[in-house]
Protein backbone atom coordinates (compact mmCIF):
# COMPACT_ATOMS: atom_id res chain seq x y z
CA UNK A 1 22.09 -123.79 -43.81
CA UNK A 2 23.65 -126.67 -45.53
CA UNK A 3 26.76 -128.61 -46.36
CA UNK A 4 26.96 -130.39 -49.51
CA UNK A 5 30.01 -132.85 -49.58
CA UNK A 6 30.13 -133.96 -53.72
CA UNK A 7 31.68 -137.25 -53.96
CA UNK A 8 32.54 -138.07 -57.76
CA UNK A 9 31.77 -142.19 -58.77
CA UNK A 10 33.29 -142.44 -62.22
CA UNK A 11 36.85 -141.68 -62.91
CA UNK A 12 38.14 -138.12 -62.74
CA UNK A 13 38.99 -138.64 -66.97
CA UNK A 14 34.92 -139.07 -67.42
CA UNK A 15 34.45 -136.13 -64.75
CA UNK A 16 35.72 -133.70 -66.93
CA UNK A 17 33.90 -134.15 -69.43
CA UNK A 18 31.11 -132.81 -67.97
CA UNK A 19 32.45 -130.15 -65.94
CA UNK A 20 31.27 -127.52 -68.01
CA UNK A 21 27.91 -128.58 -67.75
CA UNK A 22 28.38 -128.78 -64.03
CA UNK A 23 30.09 -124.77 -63.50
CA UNK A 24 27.06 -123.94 -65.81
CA UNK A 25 24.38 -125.58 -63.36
CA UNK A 26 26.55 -124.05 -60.47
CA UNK A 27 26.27 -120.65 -62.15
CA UNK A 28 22.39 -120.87 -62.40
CA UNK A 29 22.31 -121.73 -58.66
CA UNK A 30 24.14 -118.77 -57.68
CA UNK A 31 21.76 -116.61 -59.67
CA UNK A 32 18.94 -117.89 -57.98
CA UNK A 33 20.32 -117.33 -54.56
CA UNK A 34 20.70 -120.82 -53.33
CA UNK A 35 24.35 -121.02 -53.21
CA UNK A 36 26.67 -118.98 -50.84
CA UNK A 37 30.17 -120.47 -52.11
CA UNK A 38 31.46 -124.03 -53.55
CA UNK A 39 34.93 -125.29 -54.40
CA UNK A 40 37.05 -128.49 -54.78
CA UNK A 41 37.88 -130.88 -51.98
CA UNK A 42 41.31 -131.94 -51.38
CA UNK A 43 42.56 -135.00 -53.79
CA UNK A 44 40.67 -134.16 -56.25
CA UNK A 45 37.74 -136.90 -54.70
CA UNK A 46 34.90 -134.38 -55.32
CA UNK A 47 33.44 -130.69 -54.41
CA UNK A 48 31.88 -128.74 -51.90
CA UNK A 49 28.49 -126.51 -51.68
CA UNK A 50 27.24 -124.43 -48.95
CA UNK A 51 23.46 -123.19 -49.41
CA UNK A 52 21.91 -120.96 -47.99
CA UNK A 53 18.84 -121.90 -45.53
CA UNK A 54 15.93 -123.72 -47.45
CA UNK A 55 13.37 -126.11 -47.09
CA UNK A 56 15.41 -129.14 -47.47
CA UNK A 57 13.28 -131.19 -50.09
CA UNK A 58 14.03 -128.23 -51.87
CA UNK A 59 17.45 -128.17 -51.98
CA UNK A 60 17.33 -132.29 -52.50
CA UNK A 61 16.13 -131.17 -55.97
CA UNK A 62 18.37 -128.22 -56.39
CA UNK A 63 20.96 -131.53 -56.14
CA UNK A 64 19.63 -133.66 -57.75
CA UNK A 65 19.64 -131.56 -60.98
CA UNK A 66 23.63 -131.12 -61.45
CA UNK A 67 24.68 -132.92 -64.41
CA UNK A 68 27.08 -134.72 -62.38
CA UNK A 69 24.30 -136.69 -60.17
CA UNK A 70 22.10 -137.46 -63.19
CA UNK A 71 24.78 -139.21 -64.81
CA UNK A 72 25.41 -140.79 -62.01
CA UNK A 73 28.67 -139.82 -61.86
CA UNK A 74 28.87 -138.14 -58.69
CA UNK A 75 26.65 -138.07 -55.37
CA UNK A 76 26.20 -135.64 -52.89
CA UNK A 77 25.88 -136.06 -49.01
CA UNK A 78 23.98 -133.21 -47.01
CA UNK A 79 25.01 -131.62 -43.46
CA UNK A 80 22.38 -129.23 -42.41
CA UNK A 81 23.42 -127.14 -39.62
CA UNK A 82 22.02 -124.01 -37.65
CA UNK A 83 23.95 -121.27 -38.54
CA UNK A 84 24.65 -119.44 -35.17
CA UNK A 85 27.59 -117.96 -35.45
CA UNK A 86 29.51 -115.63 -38.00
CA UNK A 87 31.47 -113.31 -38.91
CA UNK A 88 30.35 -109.62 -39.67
CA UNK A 89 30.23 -110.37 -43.34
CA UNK A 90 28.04 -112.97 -42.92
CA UNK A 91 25.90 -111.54 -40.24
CA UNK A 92 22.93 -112.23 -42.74
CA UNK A 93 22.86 -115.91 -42.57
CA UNK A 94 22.97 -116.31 -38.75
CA UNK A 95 19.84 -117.58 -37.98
CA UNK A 96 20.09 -117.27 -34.86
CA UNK A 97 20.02 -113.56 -34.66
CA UNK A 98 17.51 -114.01 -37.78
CA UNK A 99 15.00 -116.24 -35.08
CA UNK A 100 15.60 -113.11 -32.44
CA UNK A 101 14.17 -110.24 -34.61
């Protein structure tokens, strides 16, 4: 699984702008099935992503697709982690128990 930290570049003023185009990227990720949730970081400095487990280049170009990062206007940085513990609800992302069966 993955961590995506979003760190906006330009002013939060030019941000908004193009926030609409960003929720509409971040809705078409959820459809697909590579995003599990997302939300805003403290201080308004930027936004958080976890995905789901995926070939990494692949989610590199998930990224590099939100309107935010092709503007360059925001950037992310990636934490990928083995997911090995969770709670019942989430039982289908722990890949440890995933590696097991």
């Amino acid at each position: 699984m993955y961590i995506a930290l979003l760190t906006y570049t330009a002013p939060i003023d030019e941000i908004d702008y193009l926030l609409a185009e960003h929720t509409a990227w971040l809705n078409k990720q959820y459809e697909s099935g590579y995003f599990l949730a997302s939300g805003k970081r403290p201080g308004g400095e930027g936004r958080v992503v976890i995905a789901r487990p995926m070939a990494r280049g692949k989610l590199d170009a998930v990224l590099a697709r939100d309107p935010l990062v092709l503007r360059r206007m925001a950037r992310y940085q990636v934490v990928e982690f083995s997911c090995t513990r969770t709670e019942n609800g989430m039982l289908a992302y722990n890949e440890a128990l995933g590696e097991a069966s």
